[in-house]
C-alpha atoms as a PDB file:
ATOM      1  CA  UNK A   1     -59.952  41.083 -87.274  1.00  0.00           C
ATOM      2  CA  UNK A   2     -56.653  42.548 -86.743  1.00  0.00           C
ATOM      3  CA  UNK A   3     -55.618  45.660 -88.240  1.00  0.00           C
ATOM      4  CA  UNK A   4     -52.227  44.395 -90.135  1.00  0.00           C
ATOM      5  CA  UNK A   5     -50.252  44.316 -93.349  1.00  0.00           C
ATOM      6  CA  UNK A   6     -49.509  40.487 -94.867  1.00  0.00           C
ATOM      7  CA  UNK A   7     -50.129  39.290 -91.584  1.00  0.00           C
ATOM      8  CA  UNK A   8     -47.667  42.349 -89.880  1.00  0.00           C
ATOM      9  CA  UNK A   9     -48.996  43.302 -87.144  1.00  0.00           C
ATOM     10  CA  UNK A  10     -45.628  45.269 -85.934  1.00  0.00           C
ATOM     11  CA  UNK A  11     -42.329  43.977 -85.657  1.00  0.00           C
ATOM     12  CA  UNK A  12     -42.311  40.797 -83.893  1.00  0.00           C
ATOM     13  CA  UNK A  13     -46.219  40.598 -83.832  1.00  0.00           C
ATOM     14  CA  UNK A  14     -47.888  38.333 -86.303  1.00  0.00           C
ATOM     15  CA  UNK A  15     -51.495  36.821 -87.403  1.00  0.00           C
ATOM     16  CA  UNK A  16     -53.143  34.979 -89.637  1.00  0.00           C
ATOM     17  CA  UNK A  17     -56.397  32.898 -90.264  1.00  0.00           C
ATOM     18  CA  UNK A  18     -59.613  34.540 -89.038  1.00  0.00           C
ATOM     19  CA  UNK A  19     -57.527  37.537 -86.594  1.00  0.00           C
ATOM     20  CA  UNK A  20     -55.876  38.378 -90.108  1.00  0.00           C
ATOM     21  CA  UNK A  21     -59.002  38.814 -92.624  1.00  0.00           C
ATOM     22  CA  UNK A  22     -62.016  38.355 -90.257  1.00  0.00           C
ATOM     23  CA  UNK A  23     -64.288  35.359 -89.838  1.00  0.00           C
ATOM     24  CA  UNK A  24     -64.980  33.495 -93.122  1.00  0.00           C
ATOM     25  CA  UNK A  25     -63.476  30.524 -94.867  1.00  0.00           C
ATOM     26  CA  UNK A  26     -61.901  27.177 -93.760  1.00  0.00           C
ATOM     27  CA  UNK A  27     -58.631  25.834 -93.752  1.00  0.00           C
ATOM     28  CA  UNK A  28     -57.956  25.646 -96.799  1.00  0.00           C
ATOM     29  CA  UNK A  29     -58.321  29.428 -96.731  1.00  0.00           C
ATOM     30  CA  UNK A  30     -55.894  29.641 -93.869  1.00  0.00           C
ATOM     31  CA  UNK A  31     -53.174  28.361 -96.005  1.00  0.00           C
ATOM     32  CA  UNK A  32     -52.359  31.202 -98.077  1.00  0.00           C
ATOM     33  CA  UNK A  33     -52.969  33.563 -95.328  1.00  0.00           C
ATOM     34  CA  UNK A  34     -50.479  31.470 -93.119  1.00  0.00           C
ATOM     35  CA  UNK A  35     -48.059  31.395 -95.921  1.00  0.00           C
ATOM     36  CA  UNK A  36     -47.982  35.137 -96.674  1.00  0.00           C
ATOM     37  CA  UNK A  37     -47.468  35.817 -92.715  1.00  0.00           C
ATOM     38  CA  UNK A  38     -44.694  32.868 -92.560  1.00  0.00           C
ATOM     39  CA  UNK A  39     -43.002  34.548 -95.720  1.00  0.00           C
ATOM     40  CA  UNK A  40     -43.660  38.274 -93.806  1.00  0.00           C
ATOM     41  CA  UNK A  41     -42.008  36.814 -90.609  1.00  0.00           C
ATOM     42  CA  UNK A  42     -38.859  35.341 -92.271  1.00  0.00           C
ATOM     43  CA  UNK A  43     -38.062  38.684 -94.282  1.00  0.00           C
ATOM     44  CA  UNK A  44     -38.148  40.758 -90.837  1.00  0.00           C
ATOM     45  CA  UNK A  45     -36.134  37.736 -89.146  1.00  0.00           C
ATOM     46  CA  UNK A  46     -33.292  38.036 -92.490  1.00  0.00           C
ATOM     47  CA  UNK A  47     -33.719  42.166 -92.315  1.00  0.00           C
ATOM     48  CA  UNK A  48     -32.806  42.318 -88.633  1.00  0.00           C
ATOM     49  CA  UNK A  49     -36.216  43.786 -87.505  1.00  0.00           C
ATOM     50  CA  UNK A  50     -37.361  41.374 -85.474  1.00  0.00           C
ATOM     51  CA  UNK A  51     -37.380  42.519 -81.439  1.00  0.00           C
ATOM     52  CA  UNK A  52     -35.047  40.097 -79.348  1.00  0.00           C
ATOM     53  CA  UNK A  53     -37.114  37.600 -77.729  1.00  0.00           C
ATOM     54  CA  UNK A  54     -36.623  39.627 -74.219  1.00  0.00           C
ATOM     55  CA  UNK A  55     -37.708  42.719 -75.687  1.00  0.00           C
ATOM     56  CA  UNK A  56     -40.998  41.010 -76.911  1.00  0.00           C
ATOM     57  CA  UNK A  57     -41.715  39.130 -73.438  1.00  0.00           C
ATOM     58  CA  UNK A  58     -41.568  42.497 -71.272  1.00  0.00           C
ATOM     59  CA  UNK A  59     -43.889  43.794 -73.561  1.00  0.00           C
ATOM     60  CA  UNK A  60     -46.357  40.830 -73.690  1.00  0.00           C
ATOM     61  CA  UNK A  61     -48.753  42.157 -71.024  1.00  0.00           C
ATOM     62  CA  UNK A  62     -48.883  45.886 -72.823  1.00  0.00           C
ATOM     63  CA  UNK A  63     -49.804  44.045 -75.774  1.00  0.00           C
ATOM     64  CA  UNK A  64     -52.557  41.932 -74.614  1.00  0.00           C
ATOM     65  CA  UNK A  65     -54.339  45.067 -72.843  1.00  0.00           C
ATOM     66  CA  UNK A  66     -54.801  46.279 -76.015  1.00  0.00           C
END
């Protein structure tokens, strides 16, 4: 599981499913997850606090040390 807040991992960074509330359910328990980290996503994207995509590529290998 990944530490995170309606799928918000930090700005730019996203999850859902299983990495967002831990191993349990099916698909159909995905959906709402997915849907709460879509609608996260799309008020950072309207807000402005979304990282351009450059930023978040240079920072892609930092992030996946973690």
């Amino acid at each position: 599981m990944v530490p995170n807040e309606k799928g918000r991992v930090e700005p730019g960074l996203y999850c859902a499913g299983w990495l967002k509330r831990g191993p349990s359910g099916i698909v159909g328990t995905n959906i709402p997850d997915a849907r709460e980290t879509v609608a996260a996503l799309l008020q950072d994207a309207e807000s402005g606090a979304l990282p351009n995509v450059g930023d978040s590529a240079d920072q892609l290998p930092s992030l996946l040390e973690r």
